[in-house]
N, C-alpha and C. Protein backbone atom coordinates (compact mmCIF):
# COMPACT_ATOMS: atom_id res chain seq x y z
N UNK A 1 105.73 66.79 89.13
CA UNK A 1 104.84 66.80 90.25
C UNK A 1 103.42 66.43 89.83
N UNK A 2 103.02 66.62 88.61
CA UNK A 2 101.87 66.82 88.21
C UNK A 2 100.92 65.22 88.03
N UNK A 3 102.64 64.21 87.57
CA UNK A 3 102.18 62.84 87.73
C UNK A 3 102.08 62.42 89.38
N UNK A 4 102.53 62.71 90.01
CA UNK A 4 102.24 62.41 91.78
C UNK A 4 100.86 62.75 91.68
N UNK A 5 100.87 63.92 91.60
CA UNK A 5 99.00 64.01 91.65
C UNK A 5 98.11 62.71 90.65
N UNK A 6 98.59 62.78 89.41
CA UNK A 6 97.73 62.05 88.74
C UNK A 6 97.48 60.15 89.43
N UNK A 7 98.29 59.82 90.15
CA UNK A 7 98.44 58.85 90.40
C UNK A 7 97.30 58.20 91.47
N UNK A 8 96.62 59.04 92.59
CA UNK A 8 95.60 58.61 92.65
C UNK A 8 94.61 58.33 91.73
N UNK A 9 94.24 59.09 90.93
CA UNK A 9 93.31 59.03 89.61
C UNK A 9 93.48 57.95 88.79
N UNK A 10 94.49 57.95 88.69
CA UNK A 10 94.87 56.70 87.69
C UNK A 10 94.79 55.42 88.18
N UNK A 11 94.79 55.32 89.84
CA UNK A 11 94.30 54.00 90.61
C UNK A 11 92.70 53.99 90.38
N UNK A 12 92.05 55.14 91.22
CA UNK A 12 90.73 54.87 91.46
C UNK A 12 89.83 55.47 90.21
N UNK A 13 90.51 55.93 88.82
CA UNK A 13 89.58 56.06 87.62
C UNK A 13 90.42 55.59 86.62
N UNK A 14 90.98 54.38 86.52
CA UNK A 14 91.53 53.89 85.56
C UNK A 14 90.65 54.74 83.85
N UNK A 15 89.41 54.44 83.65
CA UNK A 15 88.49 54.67 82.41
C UNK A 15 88.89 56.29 81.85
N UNK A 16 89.52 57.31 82.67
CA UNK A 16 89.92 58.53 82.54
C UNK A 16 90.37 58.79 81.60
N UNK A 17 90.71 59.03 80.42
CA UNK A 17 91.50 59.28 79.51
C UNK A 17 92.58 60.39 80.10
N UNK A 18 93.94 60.02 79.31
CA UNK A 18 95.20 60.43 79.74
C UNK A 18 95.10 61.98 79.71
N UNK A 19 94.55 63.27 78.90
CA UNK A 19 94.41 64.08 78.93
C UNK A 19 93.66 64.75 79.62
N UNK A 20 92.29 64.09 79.87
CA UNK A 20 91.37 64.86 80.99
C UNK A 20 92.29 64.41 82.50
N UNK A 21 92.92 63.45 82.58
CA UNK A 21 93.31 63.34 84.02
C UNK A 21 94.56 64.40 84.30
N UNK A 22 95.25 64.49 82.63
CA UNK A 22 96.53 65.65 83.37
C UNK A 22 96.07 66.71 83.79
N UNK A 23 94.86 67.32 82.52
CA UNK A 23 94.08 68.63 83.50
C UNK A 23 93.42 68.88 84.51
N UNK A 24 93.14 67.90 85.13
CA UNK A 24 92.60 67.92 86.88
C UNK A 24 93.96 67.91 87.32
N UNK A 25 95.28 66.78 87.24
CA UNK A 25 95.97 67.55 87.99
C UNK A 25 96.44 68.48 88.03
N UNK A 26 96.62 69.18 86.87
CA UNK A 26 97.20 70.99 86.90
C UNK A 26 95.92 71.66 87.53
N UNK A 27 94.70 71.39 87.73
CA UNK A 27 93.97 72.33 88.48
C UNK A 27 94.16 71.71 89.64
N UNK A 28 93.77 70.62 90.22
CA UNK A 28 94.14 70.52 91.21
C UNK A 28 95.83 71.63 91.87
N UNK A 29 97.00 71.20 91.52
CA UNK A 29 98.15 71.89 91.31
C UNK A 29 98.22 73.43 91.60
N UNK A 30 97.07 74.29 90.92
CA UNK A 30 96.79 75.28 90.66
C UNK A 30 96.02 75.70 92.00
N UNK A 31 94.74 74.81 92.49
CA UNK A 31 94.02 74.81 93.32
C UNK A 31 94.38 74.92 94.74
N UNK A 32 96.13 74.31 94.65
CA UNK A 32 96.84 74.23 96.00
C UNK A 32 97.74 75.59 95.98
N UNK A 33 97.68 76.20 95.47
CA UNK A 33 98.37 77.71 95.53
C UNK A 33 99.74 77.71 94.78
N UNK A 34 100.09 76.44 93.99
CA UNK A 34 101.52 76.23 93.13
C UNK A 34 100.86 77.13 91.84
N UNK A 35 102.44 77.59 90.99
CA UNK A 35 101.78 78.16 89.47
C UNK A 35 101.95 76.95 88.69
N UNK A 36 101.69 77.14 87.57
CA UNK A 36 101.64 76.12 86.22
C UNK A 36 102.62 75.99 86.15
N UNK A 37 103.68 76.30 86.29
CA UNK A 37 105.19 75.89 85.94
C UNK A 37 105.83 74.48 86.96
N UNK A 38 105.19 74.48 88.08
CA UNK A 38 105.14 73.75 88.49
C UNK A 38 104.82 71.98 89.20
N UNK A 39 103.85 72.34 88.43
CA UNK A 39 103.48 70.97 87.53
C UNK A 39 104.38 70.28 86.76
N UNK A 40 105.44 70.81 86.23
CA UNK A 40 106.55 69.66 85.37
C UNK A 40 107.42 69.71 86.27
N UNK A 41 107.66 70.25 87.72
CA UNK A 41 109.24 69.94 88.73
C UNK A 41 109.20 68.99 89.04
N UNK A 42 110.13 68.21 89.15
CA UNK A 42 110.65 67.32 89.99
C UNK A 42 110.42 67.52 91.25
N UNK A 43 110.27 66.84 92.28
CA UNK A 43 110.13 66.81 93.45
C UNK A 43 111.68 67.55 93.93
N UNK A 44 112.65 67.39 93.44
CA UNK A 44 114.29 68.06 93.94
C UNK A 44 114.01 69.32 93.39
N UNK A 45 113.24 69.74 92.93
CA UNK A 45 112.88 71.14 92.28
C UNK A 45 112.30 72.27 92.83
N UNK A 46 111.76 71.75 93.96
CA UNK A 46 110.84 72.17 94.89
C UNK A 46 111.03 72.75 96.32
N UNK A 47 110.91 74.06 96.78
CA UNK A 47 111.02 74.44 98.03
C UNK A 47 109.99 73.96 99.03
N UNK A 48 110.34 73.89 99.85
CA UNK A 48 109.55 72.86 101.42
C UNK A 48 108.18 72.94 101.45
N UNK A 49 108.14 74.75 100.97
CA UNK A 49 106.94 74.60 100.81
C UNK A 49 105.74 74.42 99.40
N UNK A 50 106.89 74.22 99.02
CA UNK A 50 106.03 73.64 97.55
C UNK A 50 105.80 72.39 97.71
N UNK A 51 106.63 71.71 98.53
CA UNK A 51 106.70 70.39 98.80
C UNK A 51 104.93 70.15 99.30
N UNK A 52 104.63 70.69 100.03
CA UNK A 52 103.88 71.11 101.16
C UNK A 52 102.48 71.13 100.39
N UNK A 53 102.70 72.50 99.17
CA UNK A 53 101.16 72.55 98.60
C UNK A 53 101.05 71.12 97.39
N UNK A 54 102.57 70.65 96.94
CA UNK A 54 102.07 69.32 96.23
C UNK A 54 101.13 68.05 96.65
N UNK A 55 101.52 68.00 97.77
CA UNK A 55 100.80 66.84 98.62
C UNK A 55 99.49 67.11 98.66
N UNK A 56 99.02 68.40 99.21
CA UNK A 56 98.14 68.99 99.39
C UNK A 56 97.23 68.42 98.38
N UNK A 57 97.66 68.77 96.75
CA UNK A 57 97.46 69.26 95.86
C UNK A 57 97.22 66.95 95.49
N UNK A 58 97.51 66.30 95.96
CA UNK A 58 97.82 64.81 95.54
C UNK A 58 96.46 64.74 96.66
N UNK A 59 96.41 65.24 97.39
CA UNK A 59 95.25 65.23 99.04
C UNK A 59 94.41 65.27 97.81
N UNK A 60 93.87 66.31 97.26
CA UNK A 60 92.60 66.97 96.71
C UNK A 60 92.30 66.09 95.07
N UNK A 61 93.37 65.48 95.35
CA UNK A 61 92.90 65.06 93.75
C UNK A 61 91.53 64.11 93.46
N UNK A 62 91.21 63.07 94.64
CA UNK A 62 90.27 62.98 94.19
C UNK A 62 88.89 63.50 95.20
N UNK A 63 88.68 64.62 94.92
CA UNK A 63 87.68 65.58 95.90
C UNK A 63 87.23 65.34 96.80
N UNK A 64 87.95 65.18 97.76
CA UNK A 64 87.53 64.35 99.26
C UNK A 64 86.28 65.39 99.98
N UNK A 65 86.26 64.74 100.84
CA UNK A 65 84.94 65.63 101.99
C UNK A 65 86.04 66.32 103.14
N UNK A 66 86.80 64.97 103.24
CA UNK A 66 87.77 65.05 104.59
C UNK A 66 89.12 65.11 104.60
N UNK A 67 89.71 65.96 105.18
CA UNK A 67 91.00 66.13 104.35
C UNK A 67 92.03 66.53 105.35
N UNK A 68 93.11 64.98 105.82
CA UNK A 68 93.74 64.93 107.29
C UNK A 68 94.91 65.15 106.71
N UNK A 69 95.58 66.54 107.62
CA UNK A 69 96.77 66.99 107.61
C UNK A 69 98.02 66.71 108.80
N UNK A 70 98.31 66.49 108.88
CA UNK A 70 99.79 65.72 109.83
C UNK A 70 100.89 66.79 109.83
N UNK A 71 100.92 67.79 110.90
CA UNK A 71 101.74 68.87 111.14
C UNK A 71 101.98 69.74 109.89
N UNK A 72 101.32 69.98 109.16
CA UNK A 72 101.25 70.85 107.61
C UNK A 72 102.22 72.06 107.86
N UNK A 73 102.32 73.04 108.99
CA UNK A 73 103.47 73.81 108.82
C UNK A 73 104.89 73.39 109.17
N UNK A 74 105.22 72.43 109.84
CA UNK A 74 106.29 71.76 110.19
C UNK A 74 107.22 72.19 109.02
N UNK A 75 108.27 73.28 109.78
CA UNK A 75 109.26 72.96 109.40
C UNK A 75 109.31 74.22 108.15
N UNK A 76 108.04 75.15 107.87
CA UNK A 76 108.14 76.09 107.31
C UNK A 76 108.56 77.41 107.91
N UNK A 77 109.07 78.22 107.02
CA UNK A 77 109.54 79.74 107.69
C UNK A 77 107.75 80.09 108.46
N UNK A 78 107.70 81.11 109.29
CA UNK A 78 106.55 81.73 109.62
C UNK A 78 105.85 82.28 108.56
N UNK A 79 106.26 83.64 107.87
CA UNK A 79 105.36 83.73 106.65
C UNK A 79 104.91 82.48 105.48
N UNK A 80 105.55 81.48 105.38
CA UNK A 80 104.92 80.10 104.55
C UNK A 80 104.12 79.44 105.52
N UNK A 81 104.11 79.21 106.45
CA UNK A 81 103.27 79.17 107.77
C UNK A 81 101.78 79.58 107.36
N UNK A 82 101.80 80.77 107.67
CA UNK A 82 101.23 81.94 107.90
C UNK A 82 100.23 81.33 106.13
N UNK A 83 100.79 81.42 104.96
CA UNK A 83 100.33 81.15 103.88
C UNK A 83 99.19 80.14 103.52
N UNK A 84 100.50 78.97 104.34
CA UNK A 84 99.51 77.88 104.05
C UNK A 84 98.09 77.66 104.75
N UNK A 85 98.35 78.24 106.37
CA UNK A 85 97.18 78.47 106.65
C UNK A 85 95.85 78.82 106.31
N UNK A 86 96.50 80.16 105.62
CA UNK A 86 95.26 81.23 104.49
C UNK A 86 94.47 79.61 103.45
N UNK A 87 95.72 79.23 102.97
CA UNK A 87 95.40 78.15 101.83
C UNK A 87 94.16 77.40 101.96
N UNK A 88 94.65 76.73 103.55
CA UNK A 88 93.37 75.80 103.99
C UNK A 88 92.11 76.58 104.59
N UNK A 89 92.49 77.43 105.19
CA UNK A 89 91.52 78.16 105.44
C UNK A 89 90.24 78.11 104.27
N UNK A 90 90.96 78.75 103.45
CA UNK A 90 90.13 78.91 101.99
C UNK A 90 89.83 77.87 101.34
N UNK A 91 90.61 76.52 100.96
CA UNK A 91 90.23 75.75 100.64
C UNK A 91 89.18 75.23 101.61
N UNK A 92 88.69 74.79 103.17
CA UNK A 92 87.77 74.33 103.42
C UNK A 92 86.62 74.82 103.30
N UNK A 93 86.66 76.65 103.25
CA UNK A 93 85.24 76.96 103.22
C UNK A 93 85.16 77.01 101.88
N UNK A 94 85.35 77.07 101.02
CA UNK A 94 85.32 76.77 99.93
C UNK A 94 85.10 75.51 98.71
N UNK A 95 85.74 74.74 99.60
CA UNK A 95 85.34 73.39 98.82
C UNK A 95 84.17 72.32 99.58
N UNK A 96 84.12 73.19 101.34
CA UNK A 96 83.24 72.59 102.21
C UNK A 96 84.13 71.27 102.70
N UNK A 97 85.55 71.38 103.01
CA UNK A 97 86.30 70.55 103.37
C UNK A 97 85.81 70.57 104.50
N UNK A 98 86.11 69.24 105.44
CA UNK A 98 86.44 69.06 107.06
C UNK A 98 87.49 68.33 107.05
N UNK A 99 88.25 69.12 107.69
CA UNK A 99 90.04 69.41 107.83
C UNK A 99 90.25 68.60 109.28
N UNK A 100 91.38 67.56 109.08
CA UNK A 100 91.61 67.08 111.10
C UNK A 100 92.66 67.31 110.58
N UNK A 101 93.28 68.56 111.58
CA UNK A 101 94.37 68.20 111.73
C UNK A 101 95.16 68.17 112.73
N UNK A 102 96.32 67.35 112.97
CA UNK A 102 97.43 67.48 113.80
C UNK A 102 98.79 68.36 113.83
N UNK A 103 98.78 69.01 114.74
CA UNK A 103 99.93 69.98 114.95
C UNK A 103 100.31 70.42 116.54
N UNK A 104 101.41 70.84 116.73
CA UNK A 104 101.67 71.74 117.45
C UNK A 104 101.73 73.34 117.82
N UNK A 105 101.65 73.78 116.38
CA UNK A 105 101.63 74.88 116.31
C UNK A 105 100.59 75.57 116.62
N UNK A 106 100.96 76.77 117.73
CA UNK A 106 99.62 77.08 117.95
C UNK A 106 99.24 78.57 117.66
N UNK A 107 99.73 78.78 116.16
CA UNK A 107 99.25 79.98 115.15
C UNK A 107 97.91 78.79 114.23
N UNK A 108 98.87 77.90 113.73
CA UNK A 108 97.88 77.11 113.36
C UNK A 108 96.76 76.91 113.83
N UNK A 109 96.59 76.58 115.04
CA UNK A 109 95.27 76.08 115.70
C UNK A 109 94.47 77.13 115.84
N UNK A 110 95.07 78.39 116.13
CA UNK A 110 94.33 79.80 116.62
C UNK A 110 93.05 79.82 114.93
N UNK A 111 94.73 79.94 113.85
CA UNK A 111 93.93 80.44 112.64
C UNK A 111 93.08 79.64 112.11
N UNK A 112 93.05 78.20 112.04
CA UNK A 112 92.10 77.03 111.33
C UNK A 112 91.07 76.15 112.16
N UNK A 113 91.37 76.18 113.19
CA UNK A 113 90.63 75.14 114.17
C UNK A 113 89.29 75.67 114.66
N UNK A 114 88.40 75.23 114.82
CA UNK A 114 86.72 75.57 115.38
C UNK A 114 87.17 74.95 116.54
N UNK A 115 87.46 73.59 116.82
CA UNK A 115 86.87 72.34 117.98
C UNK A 115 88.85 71.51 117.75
N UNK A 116 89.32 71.70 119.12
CA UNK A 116 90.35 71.30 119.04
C UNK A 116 90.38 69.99 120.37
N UNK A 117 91.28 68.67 120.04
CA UNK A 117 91.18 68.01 120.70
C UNK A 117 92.35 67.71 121.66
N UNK A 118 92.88 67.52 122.56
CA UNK A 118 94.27 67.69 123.44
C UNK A 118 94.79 66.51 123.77
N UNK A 119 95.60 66.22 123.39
CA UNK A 119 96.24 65.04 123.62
C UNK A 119 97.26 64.85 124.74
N UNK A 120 97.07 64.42 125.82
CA UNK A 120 98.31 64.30 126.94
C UNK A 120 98.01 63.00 127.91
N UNK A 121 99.13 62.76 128.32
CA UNK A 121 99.37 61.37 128.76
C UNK A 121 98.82 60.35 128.27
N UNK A 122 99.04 60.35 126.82
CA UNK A 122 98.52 59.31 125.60
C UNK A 122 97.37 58.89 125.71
N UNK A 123 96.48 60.15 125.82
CA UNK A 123 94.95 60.33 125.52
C UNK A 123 94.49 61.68 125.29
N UNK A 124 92.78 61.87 125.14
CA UNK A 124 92.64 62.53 124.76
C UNK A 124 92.09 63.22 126.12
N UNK A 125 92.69 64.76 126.34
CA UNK A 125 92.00 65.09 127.53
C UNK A 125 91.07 65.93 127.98
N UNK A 126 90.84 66.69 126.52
CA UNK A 126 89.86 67.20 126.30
C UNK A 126 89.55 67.97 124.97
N UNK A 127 88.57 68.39 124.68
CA UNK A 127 87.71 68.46 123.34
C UNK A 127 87.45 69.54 123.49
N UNK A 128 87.56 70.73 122.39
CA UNK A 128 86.40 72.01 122.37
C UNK A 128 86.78 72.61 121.97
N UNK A 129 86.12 74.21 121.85
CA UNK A 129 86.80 75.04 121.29
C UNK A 129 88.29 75.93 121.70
N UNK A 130 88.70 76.73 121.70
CA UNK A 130 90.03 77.29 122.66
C UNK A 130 89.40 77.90 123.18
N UNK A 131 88.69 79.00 123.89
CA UNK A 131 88.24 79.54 124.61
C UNK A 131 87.74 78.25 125.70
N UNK A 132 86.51 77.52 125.20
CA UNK A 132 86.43 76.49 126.23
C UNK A 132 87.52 75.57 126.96
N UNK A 133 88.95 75.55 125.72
CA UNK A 133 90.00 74.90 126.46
C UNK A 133 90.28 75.42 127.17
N UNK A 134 90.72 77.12 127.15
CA UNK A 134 91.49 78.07 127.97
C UNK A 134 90.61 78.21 129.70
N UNK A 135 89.14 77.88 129.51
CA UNK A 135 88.83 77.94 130.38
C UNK A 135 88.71 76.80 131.62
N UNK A 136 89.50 75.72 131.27
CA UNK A 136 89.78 74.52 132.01
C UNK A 136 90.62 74.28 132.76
N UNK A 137 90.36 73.81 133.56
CA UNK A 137 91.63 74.04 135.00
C UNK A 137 92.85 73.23 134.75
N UNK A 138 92.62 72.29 134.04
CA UNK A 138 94.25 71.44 133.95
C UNK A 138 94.94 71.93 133.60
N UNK A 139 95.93 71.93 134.30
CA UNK A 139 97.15 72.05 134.24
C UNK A 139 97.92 72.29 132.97
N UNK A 140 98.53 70.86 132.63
CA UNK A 140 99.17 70.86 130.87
C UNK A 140 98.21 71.81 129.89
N UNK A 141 96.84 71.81 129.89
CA UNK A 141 96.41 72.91 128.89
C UNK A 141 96.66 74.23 129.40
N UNK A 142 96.51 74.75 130.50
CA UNK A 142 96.98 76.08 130.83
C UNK A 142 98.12 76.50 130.19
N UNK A 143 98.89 75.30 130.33
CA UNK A 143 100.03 76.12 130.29
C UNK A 143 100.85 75.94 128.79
N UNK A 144 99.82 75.21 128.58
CA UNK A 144 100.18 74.77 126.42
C UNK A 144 99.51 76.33 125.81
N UNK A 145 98.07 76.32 126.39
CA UNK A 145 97.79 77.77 125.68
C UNK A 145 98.33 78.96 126.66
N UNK A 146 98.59 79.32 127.78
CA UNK A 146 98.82 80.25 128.27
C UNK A 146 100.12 80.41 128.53
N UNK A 147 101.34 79.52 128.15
CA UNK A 147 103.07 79.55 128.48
C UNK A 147 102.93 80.52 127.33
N UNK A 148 104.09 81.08 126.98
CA UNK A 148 104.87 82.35 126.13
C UNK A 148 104.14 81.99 124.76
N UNK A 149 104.75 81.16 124.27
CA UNK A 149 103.96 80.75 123.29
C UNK A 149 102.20 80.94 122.39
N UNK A 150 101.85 80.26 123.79
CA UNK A 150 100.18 80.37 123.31
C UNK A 150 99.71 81.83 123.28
N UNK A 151 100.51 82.59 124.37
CA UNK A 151 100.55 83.62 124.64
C UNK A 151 100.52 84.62 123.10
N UNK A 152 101.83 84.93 122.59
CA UNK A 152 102.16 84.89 121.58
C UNK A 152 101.17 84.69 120.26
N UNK A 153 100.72 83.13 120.23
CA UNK A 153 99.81 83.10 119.29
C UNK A 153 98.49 84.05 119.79
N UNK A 154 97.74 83.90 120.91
CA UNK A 154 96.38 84.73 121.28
C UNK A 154 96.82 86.21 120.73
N UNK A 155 98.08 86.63 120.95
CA UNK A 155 98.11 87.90 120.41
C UNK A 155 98.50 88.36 119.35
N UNK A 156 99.10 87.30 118.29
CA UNK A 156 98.86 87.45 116.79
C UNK A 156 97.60 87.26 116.71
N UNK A 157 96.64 86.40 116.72
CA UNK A 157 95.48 86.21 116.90
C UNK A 157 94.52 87.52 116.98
N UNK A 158 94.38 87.71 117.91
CA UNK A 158 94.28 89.50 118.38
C UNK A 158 94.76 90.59 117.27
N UNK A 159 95.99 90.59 116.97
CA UNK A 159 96.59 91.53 116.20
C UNK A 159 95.85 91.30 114.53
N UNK A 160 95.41 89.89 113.98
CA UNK A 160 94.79 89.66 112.88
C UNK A 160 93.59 90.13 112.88
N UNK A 161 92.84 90.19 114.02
CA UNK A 161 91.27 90.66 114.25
C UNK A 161 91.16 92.12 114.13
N UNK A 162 91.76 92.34 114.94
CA UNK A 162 92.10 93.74 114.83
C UNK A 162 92.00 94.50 113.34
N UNK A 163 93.20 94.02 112.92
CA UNK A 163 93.49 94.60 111.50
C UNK A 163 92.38 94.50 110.45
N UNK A 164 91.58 92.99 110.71
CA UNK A 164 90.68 92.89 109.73
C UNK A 164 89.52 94.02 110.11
N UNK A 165 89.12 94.43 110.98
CA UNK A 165 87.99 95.44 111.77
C UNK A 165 88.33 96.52 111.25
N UNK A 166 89.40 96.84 111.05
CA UNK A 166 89.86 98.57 110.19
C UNK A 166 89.87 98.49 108.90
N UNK A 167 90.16 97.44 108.17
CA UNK A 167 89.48 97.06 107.16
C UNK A 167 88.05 97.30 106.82
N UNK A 168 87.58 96.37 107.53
CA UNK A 168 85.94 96.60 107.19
C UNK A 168 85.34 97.84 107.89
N UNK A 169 85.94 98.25 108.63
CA UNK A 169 85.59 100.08 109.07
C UNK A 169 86.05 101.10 108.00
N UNK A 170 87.10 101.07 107.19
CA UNK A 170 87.35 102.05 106.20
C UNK A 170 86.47 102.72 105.48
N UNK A 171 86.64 103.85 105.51
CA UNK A 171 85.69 104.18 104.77
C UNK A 171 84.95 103.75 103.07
N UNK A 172 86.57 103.18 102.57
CA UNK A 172 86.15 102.74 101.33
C UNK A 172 85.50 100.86 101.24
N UNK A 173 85.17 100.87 102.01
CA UNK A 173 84.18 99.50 102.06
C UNK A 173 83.00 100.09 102.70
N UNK A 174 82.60 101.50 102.31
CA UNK A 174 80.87 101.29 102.73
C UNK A 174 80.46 101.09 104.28
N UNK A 175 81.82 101.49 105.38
CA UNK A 175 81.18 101.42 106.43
C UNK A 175 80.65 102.30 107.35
């Protein structure tokens, strides 16, 4: 896996010497939430969602600003879901990424998105945050965030806020 990563590098910094470029990709590798062991699998070696943080991990190699994801939980269990989210989460404020991404999922969008854009009848139909979406009369968005589903996500959503507030109310964080 570790040469997939290296392979941007090796296009756009040919001058790299072969050893400093393997160790960016094991940090990189490392950086996407895989362990070191992972770096020598084979791509057939790999669970979906390893699959998932490799790319990631090929995304970051050469330190982008902008960093476009194309349905990133697709197709993962909920808790790997749930993970990768944390991942990007952390990786954007952290590396000062700006993340576009595309999905359906709308745990995803709840947990990563600031400014979400809506796509229906092969355009865009409106722009903003979810609260400002939720507060829009059309139709198809009502019922994208407010059917069972969106439903669902607002109240995992809810249920994460929550939890983090008793956290930082405990007594053993000084509150």
């Amino acid at each position: 896996m570790a040469e997939n990563v290296e392979v941007p590098l090796r296009e756009f910094y040919p001058e790299i010497g072969d050893q400093l470029r393997r160790e960016i990709a094991h940090y990189k590798v490392r950086l996407s939430g895989l362990p070191d062991n992972a770096a020598d699998k084979y791509p057939s070696e790999l669970s979906g969602g390893m699959k998932k943080r490799a790319g990631l991990a090929r995304a970051l190699a050469l330190d982008p600003d902008l960093l476009f994801l194309d349905e990133p939980t697709a197709g993962l269990d909920p808790i790997g879901a749930a993970a990768f989210d944390h991942l990007t989460k952390e990786l954007q404020a952290t590396l000062g990424l700006t993340v576009f991404l595309i999905t359906h999922d709308l745990d995803t969008l709840y947990e990563i998105c600031d400014r979400v854009a809506v796509l229906a009848d092969k355009k865009v139909i409106a722009v903003g945050t979810i609260p400002e979406l939720l507060a829009t009369d059309h139709p198809w968005i009502q019922e994208y965030f407010n059917g069972p589903r969106g439903r669902a996500a607002q109240a995992s959503q809810k249920r994460g806020r929550d939890a983090a507030d008793k956290v930082d109310k405990s007594p053993d964080r000084g509150a």
